[in-house]
PDB file of N, CA and C in Angstrom:
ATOM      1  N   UNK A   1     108.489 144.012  64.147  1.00  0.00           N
ATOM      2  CA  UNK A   1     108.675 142.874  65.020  1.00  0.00           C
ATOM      3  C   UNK A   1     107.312 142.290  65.380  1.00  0.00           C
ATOM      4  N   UNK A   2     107.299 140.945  65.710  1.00  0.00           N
ATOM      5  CA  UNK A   2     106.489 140.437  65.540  1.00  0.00           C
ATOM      6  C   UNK A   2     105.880 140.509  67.302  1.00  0.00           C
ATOM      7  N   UNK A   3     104.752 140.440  67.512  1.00  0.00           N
ATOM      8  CA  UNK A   3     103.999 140.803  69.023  1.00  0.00           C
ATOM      9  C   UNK A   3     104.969 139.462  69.676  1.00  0.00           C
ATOM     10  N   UNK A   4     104.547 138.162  69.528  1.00  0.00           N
ATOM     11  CA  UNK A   4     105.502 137.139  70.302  1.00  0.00           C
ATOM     12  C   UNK A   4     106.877 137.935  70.208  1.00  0.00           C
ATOM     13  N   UNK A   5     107.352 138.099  69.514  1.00  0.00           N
ATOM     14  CA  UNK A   5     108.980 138.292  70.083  1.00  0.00           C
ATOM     15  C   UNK A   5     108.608 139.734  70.639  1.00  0.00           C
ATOM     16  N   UNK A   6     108.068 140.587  71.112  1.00  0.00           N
ATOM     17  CA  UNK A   6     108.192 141.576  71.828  1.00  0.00           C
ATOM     18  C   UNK A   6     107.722 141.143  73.078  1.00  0.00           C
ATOM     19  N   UNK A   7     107.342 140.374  72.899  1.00  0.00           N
ATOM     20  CA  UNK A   7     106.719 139.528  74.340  1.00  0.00           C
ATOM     21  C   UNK A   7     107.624 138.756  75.364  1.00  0.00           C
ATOM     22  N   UNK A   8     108.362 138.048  74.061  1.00  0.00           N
ATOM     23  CA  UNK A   8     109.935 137.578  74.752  1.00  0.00           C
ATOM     24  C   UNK A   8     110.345 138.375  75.268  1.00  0.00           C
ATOM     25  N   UNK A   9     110.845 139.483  74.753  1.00  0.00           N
ATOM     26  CA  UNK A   9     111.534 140.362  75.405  1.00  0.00           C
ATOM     27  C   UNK A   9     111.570 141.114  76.539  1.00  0.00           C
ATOM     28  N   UNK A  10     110.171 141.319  76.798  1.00  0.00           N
ATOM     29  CA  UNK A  10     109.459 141.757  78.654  1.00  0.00           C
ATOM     30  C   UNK A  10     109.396 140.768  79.142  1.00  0.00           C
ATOM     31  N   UNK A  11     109.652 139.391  78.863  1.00  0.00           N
ATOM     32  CA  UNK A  11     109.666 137.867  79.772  1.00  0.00           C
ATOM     33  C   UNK A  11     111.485 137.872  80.194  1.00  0.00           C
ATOM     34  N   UNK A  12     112.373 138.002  78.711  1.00  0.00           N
ATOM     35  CA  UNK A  12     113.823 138.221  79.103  1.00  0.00           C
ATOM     36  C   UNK A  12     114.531 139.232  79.593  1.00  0.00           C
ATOM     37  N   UNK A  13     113.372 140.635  79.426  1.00  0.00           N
ATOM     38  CA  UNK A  13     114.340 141.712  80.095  1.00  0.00           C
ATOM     39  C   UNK A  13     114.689 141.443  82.051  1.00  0.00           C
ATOM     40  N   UNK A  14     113.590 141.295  82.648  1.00  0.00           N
ATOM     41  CA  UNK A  14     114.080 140.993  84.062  1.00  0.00           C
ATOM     42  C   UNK A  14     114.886 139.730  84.426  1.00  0.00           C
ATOM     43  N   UNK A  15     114.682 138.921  83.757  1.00  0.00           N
ATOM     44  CA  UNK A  15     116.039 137.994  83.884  1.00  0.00           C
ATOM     45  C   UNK A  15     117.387 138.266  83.880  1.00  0.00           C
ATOM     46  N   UNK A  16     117.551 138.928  82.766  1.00  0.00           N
ATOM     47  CA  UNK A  16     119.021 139.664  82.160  1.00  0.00           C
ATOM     48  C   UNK A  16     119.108 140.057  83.537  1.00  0.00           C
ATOM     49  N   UNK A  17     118.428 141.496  83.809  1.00  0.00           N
ATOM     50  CA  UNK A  17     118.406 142.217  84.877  1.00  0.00           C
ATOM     51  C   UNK A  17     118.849 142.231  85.913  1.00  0.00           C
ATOM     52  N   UNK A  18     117.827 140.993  86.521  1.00  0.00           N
ATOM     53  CA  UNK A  18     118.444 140.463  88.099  1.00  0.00           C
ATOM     54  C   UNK A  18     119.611 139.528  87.821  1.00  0.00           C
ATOM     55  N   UNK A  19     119.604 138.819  86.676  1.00  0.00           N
ATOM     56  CA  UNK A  19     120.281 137.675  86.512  1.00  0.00           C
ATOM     57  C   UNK A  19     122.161 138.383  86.706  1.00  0.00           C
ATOM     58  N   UNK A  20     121.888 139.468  86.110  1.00  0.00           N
ATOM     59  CA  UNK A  20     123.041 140.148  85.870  1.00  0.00           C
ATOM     60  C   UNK A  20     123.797 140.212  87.365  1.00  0.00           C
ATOM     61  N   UNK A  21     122.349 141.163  87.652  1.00  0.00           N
ATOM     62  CA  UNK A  21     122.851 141.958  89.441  1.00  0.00           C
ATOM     63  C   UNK A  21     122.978 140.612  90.119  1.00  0.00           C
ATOM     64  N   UNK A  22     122.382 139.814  89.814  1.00  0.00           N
ATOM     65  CA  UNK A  22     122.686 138.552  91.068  1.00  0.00           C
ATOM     66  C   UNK A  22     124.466 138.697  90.642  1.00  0.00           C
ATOM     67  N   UNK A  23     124.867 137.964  89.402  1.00  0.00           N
ATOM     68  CA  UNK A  23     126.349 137.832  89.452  1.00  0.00           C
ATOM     69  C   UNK A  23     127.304 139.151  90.484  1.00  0.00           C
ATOM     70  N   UNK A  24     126.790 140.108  89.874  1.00  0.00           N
ATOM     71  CA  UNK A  24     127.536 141.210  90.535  1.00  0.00           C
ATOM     72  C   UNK A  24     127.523 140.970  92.117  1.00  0.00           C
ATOM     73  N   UNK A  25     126.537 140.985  92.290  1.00  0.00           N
ATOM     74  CA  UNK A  25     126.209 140.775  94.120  1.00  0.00           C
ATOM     75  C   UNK A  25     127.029 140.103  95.022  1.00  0.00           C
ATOM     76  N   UNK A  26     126.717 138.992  93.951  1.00  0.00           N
ATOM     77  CA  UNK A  26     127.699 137.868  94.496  1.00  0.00           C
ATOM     78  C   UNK A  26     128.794 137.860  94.502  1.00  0.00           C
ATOM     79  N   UNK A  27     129.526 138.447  93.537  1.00  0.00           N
ATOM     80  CA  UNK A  27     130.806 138.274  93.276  1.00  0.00           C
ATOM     81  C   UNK A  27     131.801 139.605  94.199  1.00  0.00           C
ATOM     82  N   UNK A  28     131.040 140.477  95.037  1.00  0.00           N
ATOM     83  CA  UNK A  28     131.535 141.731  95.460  1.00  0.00           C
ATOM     84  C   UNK A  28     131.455 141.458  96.487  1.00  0.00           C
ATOM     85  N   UNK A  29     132.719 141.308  97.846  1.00  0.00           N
ATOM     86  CA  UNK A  29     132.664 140.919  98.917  1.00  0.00           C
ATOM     87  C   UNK A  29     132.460 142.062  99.550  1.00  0.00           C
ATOM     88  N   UNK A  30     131.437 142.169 100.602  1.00  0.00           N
ATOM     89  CA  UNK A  30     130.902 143.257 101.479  1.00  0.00           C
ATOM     90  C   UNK A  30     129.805 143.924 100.836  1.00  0.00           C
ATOM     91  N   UNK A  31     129.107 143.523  99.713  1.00  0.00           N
ATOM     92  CA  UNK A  31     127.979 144.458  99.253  1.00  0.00           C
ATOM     93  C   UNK A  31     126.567 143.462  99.979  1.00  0.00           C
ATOM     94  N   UNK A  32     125.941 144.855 100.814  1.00  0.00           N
ATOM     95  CA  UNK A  32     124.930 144.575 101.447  1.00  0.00           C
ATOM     96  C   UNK A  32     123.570 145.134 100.540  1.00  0.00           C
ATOM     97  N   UNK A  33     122.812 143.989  99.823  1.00  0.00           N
ATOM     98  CA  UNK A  33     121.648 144.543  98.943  1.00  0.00           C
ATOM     99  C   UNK A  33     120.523 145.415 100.177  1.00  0.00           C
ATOM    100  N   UNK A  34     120.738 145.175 101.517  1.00  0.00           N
ATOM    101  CA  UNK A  34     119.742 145.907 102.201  1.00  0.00           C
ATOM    102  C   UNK A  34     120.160 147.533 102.193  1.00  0.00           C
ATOM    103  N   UNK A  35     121.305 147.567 103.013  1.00  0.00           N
ATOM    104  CA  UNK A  35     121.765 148.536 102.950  1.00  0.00           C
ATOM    105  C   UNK A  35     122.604 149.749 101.623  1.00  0.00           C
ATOM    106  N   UNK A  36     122.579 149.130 100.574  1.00  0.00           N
ATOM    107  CA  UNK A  36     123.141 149.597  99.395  1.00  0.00           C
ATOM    108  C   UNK A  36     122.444 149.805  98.568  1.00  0.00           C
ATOM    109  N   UNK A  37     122.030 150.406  97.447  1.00  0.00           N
ATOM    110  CA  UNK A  37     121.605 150.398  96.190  1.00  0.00           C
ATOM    111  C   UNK A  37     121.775 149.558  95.135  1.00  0.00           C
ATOM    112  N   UNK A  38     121.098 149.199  94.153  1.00  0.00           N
ATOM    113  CA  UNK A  38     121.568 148.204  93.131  1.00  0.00           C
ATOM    114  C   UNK A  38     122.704 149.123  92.009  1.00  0.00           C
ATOM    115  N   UNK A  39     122.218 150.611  91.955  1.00  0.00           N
ATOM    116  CA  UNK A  39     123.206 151.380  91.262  1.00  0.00           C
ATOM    117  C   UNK A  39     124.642 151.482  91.679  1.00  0.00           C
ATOM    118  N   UNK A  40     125.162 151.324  93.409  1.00  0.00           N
ATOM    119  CA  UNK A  40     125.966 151.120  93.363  1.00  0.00           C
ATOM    120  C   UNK A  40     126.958 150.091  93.161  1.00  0.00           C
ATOM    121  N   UNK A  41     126.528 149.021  92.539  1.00  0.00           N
ATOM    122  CA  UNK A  41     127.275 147.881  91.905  1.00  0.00           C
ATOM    123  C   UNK A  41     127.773 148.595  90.629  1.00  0.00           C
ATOM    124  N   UNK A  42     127.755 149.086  90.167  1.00  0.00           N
ATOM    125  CA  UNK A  42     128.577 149.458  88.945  1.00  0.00           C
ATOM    126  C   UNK A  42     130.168 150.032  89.404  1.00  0.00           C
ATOM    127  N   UNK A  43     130.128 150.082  91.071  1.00  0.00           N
ATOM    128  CA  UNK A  43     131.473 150.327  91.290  1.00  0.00           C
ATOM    129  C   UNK A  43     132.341 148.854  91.727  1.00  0.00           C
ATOM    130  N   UNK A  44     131.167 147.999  91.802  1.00  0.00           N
ATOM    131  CA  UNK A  44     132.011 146.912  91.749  1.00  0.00           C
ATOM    132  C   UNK A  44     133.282 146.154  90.518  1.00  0.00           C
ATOM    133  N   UNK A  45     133.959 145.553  91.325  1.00  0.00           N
ATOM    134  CA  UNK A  45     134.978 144.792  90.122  1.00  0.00           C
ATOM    135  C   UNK A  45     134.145 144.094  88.852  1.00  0.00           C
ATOM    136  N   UNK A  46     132.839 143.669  89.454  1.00  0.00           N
ATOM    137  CA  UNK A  46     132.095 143.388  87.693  1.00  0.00           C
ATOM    138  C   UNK A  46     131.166 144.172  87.243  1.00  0.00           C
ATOM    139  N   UNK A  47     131.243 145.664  87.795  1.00  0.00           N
ATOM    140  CA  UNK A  47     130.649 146.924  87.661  1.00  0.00           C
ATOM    141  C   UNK A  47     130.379 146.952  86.196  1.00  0.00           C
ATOM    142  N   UNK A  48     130.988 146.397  85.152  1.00  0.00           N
ATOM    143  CA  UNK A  48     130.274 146.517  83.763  1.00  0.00           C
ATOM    144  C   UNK A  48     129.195 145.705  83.819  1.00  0.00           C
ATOM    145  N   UNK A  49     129.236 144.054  84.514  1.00  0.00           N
ATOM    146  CA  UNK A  49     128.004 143.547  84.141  1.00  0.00           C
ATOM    147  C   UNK A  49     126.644 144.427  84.250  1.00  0.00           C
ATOM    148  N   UNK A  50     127.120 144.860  85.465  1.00  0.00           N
ATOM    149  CA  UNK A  50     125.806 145.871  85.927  1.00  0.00           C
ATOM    150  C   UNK A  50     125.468 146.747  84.777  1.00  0.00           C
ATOM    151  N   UNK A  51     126.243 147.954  84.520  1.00  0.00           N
ATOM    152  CA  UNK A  51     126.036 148.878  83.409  1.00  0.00           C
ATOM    153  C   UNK A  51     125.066 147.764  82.305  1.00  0.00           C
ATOM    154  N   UNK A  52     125.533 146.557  81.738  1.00  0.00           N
ATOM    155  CA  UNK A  52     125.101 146.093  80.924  1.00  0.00           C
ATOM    156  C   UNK A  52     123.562 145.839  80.983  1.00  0.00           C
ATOM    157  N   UNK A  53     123.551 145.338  82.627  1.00  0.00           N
ATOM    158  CA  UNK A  53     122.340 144.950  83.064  1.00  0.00           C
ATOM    159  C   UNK A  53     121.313 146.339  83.079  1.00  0.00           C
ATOM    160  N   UNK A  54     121.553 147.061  83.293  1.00  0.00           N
ATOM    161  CA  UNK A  54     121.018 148.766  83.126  1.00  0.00           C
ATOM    162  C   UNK A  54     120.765 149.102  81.527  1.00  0.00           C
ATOM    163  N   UNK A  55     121.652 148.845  80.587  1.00  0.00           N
ATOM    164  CA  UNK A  55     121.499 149.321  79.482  1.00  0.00           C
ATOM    165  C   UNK A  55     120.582 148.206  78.068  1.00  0.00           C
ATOM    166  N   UNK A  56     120.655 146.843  78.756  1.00  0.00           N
ATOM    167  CA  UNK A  56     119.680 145.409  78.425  1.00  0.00           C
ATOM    168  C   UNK A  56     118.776 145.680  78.882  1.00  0.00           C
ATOM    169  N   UNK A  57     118.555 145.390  79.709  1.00  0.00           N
ATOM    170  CA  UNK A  57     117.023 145.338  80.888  1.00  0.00           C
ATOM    171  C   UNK A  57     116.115 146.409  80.325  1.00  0.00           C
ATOM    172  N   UNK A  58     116.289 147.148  80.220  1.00  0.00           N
ATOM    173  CA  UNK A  58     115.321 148.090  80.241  1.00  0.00           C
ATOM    174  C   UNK A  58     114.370 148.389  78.643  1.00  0.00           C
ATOM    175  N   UNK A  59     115.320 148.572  77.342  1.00  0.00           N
ATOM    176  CA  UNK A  59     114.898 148.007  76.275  1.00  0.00           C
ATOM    177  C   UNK A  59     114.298 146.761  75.850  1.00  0.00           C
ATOM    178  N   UNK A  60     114.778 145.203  76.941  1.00  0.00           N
ATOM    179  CA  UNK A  60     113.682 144.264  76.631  1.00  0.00           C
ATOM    180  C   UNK A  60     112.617 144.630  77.206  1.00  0.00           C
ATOM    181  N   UNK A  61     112.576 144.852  78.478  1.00  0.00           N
ATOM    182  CA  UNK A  61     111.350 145.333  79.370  1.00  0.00           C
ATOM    183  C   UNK A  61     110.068 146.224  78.637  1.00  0.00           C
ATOM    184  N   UNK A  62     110.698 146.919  77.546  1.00  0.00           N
ATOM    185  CA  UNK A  62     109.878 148.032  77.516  1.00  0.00           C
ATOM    186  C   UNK A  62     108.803 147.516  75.907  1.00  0.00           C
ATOM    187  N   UNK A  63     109.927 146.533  75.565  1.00  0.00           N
ATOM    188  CA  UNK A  63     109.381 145.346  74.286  1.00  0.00           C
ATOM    189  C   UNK A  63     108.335 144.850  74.833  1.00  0.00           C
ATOM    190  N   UNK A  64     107.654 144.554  75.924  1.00  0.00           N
ATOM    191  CA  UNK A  64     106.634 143.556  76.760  1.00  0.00           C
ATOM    192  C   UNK A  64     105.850 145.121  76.649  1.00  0.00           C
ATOM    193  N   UNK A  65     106.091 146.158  76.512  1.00  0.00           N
ATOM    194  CA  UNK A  65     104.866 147.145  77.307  1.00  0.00           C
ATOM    195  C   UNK A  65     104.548 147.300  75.621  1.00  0.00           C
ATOM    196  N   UNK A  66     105.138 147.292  74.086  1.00  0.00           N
ATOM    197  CA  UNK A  66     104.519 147.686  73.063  1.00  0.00           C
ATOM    198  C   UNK A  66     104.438 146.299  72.414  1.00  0.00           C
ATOM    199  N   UNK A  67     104.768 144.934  73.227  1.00  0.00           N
ATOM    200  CA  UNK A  67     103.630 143.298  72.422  1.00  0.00           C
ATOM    201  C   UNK A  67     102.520 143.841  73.125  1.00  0.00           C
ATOM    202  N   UNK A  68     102.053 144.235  74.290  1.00  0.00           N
ATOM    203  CA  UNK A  68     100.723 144.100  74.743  1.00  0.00           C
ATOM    204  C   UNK A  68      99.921 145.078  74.620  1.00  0.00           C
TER     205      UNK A  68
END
């Protein structure tokens, strides 16, 4: 792979990420991000986005630590 596209990928992994957990957040009535964990959104009703966001995120993320 080419260094730019591993580069993308630590620019798109935290997007996915939060982008994900934002949906979840939002969409789960009574989840307090102060008081709660971000892990416990996976018990939410869009508890897969999360998983997804856990199992994405972290492989683009880690693409940005071997472009640089």
């Amino acid at each position: 792979m080419s260094t730019r596209t591993l580069l993308w990928m630590g620019f798109l992994g935290p997007v996915v990420f939060h982008g994900l957990g934002a949906i979840v957040a939002l969409t789960w009535p009574g989840y307090d991000p102060i008081g709660q964990s971000i892990s416990s959104m996976v018990h939410a009703p869009l508890g897969w986005l999360q998983t997804i966001a856990f199992a994405t995120g972290a492989p683009l993320s880690a693409g940005w630590a071997f472009g640089a």
